[in-house]
PDB file of N, CA and C in Angstrom:
ATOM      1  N   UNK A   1     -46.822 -38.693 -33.933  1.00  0.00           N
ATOM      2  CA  UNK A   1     -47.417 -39.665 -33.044  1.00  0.00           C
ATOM      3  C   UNK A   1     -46.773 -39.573 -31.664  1.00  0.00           C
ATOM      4  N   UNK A   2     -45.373 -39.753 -31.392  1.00  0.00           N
ATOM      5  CA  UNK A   2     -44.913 -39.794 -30.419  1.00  0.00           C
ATOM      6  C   UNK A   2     -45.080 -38.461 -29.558  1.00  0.00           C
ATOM      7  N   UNK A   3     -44.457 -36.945 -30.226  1.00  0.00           N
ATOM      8  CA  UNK A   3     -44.734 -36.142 -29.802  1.00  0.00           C
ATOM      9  C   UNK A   3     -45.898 -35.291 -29.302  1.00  0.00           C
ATOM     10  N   UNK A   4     -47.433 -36.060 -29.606  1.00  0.00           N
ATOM     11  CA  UNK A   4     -48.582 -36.317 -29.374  1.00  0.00           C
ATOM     12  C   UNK A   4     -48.865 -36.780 -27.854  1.00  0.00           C
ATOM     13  N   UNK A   5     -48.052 -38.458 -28.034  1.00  0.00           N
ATOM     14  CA  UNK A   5     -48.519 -38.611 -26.787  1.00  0.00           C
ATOM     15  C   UNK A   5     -47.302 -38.042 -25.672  1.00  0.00           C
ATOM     16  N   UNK A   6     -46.127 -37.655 -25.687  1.00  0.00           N
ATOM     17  CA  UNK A   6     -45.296 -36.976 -24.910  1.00  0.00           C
ATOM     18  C   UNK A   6     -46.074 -35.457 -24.166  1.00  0.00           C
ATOM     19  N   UNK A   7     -46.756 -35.007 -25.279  1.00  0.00           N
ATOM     20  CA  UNK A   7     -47.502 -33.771 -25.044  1.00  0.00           C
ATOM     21  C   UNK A   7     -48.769 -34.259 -23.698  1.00  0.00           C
ATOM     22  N   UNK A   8     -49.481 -35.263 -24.325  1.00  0.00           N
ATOM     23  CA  UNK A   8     -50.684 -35.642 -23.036  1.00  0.00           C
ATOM     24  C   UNK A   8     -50.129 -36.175 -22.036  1.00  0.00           C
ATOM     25  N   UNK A   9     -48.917 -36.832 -22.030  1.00  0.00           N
ATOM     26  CA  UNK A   9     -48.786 -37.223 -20.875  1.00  0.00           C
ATOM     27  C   UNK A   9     -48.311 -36.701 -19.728  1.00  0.00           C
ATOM     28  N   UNK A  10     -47.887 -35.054 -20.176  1.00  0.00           N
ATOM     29  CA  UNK A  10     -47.484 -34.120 -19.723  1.00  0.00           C
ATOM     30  C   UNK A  10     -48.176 -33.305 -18.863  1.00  0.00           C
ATOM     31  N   UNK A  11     -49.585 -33.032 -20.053  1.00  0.00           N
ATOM     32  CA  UNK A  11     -51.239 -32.819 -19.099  1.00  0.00           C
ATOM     33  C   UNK A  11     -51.722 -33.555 -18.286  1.00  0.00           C
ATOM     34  N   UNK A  12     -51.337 -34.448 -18.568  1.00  0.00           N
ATOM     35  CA  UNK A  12     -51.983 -35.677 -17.708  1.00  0.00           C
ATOM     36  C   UNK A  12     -51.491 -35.564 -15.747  1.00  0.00           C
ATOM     37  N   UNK A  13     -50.245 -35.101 -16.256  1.00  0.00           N
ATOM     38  CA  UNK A  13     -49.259 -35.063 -15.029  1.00  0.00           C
ATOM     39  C   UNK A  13     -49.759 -33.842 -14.010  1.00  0.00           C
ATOM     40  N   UNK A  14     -49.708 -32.782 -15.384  1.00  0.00           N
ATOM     41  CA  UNK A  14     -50.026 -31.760 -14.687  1.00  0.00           C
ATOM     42  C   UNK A  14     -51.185 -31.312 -13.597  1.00  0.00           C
ATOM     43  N   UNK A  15     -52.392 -31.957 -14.435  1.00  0.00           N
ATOM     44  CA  UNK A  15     -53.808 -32.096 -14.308  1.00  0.00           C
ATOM     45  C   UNK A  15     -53.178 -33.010 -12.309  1.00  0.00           C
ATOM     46  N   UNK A  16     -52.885 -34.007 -12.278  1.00  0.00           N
ATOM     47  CA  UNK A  16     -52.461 -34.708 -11.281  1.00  0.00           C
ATOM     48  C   UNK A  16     -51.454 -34.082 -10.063  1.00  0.00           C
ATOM     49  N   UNK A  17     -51.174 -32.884 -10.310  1.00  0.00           N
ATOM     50  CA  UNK A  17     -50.146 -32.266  -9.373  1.00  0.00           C
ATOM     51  C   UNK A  17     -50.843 -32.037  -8.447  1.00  0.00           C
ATOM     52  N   UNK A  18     -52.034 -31.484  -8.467  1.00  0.00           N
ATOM     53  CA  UNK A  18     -52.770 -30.896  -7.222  1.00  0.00           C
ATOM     54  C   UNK A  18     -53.440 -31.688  -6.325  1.00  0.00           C
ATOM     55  N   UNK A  19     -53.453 -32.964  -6.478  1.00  0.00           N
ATOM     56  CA  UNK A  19     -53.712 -33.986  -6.038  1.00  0.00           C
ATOM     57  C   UNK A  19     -53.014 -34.593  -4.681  1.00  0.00           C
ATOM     58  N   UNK A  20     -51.479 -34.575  -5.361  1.00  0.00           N
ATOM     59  CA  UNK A  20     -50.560 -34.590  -4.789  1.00  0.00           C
ATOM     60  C   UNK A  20     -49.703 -34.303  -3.321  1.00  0.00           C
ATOM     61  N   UNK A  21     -50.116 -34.683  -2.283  1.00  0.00           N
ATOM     62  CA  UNK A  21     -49.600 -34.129  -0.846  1.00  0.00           C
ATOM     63  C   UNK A  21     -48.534 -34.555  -0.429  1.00  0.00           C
ATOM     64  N   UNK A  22     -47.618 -35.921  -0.774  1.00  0.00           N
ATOM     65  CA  UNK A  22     -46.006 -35.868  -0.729  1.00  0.00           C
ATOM     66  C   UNK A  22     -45.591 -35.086  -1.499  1.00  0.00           C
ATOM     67  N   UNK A  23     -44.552 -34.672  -0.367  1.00  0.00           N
ATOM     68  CA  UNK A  23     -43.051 -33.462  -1.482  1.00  0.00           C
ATOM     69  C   UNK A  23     -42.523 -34.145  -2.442  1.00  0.00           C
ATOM     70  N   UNK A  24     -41.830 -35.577  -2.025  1.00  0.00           N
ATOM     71  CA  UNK A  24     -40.768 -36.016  -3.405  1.00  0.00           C
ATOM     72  C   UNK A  24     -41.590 -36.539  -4.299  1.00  0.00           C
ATOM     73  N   UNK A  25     -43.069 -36.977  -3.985  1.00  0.00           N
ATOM     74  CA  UNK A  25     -43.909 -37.613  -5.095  1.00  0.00           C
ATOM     75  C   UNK A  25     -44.069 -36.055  -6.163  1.00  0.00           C
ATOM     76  N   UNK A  26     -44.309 -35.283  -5.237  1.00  0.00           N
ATOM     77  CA  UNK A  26     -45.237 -34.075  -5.985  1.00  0.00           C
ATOM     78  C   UNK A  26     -43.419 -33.002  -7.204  1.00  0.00           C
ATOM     79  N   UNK A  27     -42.525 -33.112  -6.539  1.00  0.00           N
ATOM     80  CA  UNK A  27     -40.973 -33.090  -7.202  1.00  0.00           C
ATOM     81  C   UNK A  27     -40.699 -34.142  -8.675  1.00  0.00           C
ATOM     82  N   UNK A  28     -41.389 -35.314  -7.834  1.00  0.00           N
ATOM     83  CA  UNK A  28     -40.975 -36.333  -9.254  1.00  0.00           C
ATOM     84  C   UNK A  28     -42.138 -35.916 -10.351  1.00  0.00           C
ATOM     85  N   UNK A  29     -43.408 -35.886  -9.908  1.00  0.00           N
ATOM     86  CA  UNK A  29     -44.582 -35.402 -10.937  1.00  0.00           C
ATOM     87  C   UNK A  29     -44.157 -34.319 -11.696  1.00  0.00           C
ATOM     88  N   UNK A  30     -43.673 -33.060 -10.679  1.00  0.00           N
ATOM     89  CA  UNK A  30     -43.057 -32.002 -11.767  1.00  0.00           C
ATOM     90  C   UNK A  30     -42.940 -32.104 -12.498  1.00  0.00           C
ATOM     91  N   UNK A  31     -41.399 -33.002 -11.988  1.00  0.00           N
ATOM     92  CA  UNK A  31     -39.951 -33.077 -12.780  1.00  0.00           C
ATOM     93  C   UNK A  31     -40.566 -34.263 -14.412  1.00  0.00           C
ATOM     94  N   UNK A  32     -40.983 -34.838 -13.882  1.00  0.00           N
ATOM     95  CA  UNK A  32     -42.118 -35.558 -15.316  1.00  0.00           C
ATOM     96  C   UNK A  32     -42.840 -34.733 -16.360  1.00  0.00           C
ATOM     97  N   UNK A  33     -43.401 -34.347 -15.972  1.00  0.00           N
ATOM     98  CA  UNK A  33     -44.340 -33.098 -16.530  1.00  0.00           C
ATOM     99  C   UNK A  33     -43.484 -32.566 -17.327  1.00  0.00           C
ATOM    100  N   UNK A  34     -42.588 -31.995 -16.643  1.00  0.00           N
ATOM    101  CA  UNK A  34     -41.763 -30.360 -17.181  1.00  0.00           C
ATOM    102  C   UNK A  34     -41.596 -31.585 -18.042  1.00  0.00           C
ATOM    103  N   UNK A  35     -40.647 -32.224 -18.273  1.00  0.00           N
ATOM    104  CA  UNK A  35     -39.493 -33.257 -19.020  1.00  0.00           C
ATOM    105  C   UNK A  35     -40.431 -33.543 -20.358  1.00  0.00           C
ATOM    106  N   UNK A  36     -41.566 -34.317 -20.322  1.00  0.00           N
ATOM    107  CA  UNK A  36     -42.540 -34.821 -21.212  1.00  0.00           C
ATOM    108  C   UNK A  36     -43.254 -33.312 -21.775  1.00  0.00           C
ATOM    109  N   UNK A  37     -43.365 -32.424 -21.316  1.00  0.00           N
ATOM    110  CA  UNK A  37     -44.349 -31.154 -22.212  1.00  0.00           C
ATOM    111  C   UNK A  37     -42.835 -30.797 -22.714  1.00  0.00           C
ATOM    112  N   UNK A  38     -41.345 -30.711 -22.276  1.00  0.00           N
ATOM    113  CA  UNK A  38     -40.565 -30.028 -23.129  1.00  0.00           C
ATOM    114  C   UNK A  38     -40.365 -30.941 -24.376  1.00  0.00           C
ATOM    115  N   UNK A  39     -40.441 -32.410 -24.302  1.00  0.00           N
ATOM    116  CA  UNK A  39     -40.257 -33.294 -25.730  1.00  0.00           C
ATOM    117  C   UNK A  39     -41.045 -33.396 -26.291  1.00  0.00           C
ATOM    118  N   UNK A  40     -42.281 -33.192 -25.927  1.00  0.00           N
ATOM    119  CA  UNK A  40     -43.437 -32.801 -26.971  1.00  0.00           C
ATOM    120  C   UNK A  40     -43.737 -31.298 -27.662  1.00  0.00           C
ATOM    121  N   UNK A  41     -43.165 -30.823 -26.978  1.00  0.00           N
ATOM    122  CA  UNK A  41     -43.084 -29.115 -27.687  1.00  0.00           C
ATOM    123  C   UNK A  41     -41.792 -29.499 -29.134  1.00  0.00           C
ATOM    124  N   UNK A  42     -40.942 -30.049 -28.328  1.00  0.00           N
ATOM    125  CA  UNK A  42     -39.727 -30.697 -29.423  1.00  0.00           C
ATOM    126  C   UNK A  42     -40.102 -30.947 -30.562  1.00  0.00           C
ATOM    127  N   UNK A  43     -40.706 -32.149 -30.287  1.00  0.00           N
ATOM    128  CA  UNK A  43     -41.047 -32.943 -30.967  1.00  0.00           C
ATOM    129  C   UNK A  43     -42.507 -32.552 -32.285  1.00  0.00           C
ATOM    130  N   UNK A  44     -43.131 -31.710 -31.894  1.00  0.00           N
ATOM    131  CA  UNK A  44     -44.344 -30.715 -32.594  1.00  0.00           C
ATOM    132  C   UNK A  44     -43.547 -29.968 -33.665  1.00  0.00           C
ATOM    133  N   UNK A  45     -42.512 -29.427 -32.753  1.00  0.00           N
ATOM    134  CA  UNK A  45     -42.117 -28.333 -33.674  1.00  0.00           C
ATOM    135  C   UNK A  45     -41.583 -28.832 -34.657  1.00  0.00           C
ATOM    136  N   UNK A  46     -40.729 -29.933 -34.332  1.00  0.00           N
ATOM    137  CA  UNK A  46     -39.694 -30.742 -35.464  1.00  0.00           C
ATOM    138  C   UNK A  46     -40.528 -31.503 -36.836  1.00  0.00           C
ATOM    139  N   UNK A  47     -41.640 -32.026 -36.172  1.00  0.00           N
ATOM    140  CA  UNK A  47     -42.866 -32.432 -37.014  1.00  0.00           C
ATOM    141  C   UNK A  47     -43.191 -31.284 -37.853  1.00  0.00           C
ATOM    142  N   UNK A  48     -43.895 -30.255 -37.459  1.00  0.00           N
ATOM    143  CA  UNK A  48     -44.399 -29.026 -38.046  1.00  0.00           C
ATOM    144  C   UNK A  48     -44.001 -28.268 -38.454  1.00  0.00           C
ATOM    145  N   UNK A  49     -42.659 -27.908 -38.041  1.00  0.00           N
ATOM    146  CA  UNK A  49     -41.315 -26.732 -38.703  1.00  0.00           C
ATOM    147  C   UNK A  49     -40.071 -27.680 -39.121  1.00  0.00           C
ATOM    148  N   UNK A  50     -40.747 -28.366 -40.206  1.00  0.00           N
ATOM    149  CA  UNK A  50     -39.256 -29.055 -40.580  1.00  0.00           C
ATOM    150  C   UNK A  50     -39.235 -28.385 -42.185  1.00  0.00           C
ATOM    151  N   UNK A  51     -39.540 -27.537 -42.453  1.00  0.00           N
ATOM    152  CA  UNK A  51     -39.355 -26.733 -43.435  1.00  0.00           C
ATOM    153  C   UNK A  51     -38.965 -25.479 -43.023  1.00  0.00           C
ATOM    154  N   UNK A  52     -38.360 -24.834 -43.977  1.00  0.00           N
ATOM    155  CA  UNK A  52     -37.938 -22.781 -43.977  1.00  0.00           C
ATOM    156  C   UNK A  52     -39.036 -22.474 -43.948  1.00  0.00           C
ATOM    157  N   UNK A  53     -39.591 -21.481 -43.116  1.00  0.00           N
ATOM    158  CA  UNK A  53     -40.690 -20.734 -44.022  1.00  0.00           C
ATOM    159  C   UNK A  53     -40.161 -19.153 -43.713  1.00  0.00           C
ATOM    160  N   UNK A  54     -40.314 -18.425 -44.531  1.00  0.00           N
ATOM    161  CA  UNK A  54     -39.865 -16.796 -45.010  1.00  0.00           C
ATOM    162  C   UNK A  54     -40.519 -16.166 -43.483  1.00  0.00           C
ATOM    163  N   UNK A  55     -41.337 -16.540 -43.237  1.00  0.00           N
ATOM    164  CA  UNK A  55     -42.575 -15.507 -42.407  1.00  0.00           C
ATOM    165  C   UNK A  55     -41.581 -15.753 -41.221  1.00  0.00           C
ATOM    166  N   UNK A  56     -41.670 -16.829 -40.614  1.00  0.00           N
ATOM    167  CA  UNK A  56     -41.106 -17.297 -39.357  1.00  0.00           C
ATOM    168  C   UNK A  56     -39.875 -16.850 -39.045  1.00  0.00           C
ATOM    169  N   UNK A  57     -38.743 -16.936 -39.941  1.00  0.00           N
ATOM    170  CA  UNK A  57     -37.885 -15.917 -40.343  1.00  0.00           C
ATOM    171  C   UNK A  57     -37.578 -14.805 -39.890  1.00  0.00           C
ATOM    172  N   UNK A  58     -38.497 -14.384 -41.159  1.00  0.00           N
ATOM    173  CA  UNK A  58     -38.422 -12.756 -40.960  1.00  0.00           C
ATOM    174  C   UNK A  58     -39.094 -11.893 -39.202  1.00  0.00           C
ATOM    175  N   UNK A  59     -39.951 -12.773 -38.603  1.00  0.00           N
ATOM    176  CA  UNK A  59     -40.410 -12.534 -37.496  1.00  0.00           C
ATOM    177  C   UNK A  59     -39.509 -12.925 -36.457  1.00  0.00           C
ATOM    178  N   UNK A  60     -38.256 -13.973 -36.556  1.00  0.00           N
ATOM    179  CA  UNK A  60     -37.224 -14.335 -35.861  1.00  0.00           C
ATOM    180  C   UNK A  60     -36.148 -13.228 -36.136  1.00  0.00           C
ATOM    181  N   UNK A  61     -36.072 -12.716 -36.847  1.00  0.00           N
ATOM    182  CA  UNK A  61     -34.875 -11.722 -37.312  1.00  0.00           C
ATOM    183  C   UNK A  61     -35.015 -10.256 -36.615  1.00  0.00           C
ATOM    184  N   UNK A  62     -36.994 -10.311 -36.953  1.00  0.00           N
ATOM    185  CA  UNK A  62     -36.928  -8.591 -36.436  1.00  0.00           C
ATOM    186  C   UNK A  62     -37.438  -8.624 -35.211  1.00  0.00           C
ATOM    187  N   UNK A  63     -36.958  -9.554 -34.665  1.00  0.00           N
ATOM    188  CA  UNK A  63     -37.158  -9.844 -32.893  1.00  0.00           C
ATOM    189  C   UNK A  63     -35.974  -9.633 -32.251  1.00  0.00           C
ATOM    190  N   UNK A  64     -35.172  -9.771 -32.677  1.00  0.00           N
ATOM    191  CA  UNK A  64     -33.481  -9.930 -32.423  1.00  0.00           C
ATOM    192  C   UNK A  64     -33.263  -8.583 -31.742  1.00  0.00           C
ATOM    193  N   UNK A  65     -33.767  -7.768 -31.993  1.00  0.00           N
ATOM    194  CA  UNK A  65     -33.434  -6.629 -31.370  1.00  0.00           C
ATOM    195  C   UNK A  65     -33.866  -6.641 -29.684  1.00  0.00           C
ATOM    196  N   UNK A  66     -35.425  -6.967 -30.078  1.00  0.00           N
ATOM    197  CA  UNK A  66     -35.847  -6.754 -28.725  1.00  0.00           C
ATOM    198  C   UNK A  66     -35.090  -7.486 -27.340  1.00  0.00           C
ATOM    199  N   UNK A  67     -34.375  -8.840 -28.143  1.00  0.00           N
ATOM    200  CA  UNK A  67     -33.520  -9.734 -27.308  1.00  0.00           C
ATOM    201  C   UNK A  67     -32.696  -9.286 -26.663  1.00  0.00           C
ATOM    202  N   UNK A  68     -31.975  -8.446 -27.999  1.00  0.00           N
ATOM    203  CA  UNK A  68     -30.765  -7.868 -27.325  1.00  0.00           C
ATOM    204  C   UNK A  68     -31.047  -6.765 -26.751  1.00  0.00           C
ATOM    205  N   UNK A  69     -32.082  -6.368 -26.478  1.00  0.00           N
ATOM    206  CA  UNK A  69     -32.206  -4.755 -25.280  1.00  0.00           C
ATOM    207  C   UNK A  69     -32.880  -5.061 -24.413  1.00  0.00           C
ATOM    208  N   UNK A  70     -33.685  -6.153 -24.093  1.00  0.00           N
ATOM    209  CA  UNK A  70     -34.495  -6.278 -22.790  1.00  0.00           C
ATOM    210  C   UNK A  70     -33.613  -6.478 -21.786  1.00  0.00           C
ATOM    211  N   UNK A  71     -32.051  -6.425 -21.764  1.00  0.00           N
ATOM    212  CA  UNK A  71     -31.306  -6.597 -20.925  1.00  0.00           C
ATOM    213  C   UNK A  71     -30.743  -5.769 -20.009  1.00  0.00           C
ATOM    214  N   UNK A  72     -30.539  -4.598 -20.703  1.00  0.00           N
ATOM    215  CA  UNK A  72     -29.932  -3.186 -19.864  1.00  0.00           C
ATOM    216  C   UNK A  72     -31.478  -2.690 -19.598  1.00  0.00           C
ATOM    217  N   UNK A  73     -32.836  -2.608 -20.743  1.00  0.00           N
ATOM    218  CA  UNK A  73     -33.774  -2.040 -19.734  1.00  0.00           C
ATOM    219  C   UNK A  73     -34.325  -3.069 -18.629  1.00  0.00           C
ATOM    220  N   UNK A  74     -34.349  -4.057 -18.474  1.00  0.00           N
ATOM    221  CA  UNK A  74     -34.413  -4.718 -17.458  1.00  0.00           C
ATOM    222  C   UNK A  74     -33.943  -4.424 -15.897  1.00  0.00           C
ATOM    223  N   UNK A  75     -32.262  -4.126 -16.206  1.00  0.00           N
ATOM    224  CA  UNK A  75     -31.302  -3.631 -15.398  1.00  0.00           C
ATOM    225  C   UNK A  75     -31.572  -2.392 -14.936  1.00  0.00           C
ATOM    226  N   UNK A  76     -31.914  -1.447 -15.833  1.00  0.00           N
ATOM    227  CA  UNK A  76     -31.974  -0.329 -15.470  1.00  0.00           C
ATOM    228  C   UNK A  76     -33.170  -0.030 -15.234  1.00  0.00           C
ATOM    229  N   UNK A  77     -34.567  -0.827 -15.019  1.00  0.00           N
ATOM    230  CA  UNK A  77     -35.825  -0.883 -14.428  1.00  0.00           C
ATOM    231  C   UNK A  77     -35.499  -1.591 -12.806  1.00  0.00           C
ATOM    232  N   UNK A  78     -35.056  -2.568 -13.211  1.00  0.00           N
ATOM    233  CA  UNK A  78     -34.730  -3.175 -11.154  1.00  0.00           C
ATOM    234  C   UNK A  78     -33.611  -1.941 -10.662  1.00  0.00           C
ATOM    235  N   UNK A  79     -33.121  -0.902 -11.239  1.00  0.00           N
ATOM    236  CA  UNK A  79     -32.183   0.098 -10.421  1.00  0.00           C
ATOM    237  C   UNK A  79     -32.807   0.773 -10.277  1.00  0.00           C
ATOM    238  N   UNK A  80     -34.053   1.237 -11.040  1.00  0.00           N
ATOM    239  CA  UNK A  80     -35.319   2.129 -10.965  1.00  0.00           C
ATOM    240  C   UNK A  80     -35.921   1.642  -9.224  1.00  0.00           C
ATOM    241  N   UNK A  81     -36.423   1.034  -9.359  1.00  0.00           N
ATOM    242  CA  UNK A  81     -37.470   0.682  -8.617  1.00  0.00           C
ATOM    243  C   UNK A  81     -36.916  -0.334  -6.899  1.00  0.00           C
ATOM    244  N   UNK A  82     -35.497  -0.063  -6.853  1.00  0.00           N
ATOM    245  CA  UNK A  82     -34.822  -0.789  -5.883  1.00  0.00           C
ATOM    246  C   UNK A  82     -35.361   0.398  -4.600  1.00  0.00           C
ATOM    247  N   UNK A  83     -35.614   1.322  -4.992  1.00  0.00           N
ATOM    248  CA  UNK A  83     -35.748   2.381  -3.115  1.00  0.00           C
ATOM    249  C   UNK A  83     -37.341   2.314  -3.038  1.00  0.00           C
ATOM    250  N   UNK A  84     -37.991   1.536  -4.196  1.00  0.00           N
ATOM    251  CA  UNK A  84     -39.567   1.833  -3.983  1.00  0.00           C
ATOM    252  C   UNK A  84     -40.265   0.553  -2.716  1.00  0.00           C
ATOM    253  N   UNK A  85     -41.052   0.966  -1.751  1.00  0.00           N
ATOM    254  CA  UNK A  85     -41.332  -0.019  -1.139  1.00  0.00           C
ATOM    255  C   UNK A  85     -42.534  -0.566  -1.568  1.00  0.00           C
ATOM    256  N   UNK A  86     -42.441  -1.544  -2.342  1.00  0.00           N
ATOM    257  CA  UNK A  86     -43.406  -2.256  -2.738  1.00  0.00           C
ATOM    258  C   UNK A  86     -43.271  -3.618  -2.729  1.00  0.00           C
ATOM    259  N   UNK A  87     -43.894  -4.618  -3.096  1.00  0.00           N
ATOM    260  CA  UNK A  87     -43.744  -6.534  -2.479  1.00  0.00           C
ATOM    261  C   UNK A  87     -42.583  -6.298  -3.663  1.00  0.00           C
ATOM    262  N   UNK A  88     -41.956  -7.882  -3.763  1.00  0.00           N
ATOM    263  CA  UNK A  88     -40.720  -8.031  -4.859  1.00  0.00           C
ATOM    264  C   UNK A  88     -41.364  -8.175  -5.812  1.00  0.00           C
ATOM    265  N   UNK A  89     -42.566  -9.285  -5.857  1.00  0.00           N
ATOM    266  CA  UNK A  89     -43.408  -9.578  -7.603  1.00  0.00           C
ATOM    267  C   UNK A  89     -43.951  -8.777  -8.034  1.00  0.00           C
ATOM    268  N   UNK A  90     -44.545  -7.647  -7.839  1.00  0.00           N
ATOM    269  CA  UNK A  90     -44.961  -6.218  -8.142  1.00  0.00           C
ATOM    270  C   UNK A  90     -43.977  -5.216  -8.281  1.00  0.00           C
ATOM    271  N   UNK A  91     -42.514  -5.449  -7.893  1.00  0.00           N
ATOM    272  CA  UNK A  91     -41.575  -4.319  -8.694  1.00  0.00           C
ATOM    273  C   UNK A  91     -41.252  -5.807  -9.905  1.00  0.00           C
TER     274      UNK A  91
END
């Protein structure tokens, strides 16, 4: 229930950002938003994954790898591509 309405009120916010033409109004809306969609994600999951399940698991386990290597190729992709002249969000 709660994590239900934490979740809409989050959309609700969001939906309302663009609206928005003060800075600290449109900062506090964010900062709402973000806050209320992260305790409803919480709060879903805690509802919905309050059991083990094998699958979830096993898909958390054989991910572990990729965690631990997206780090040096990361590194060693921005050392790649540091002499290329291209915008920053496109390297």
């Amino acid at each position: 229930k709660y994590p239900v309405i934490s979740f809409g009120i989050g959309c609700i916010l969001a939906f309302n950002l663009e609206k928005t033409q003060d800075l600290w109004s449109l900062c506090l809306l964010s900062s709402l938003c973000v806050w209320s969609l992260i305790f409803g994600f919480m709060g879903l999951a805690l509802k919905f994954l309050d059991r083990p399940m094998r699958m979830i698991k096993y898909l958390s386990e054989c991910s572990y790898w990729i965690y631990l290597m997206h780090f040096p190729l990361v590194i060693w992709l921005m050392a790649l591509l540091k002499d290329f002249d291209l915008p920053t969000p496109l390297k």
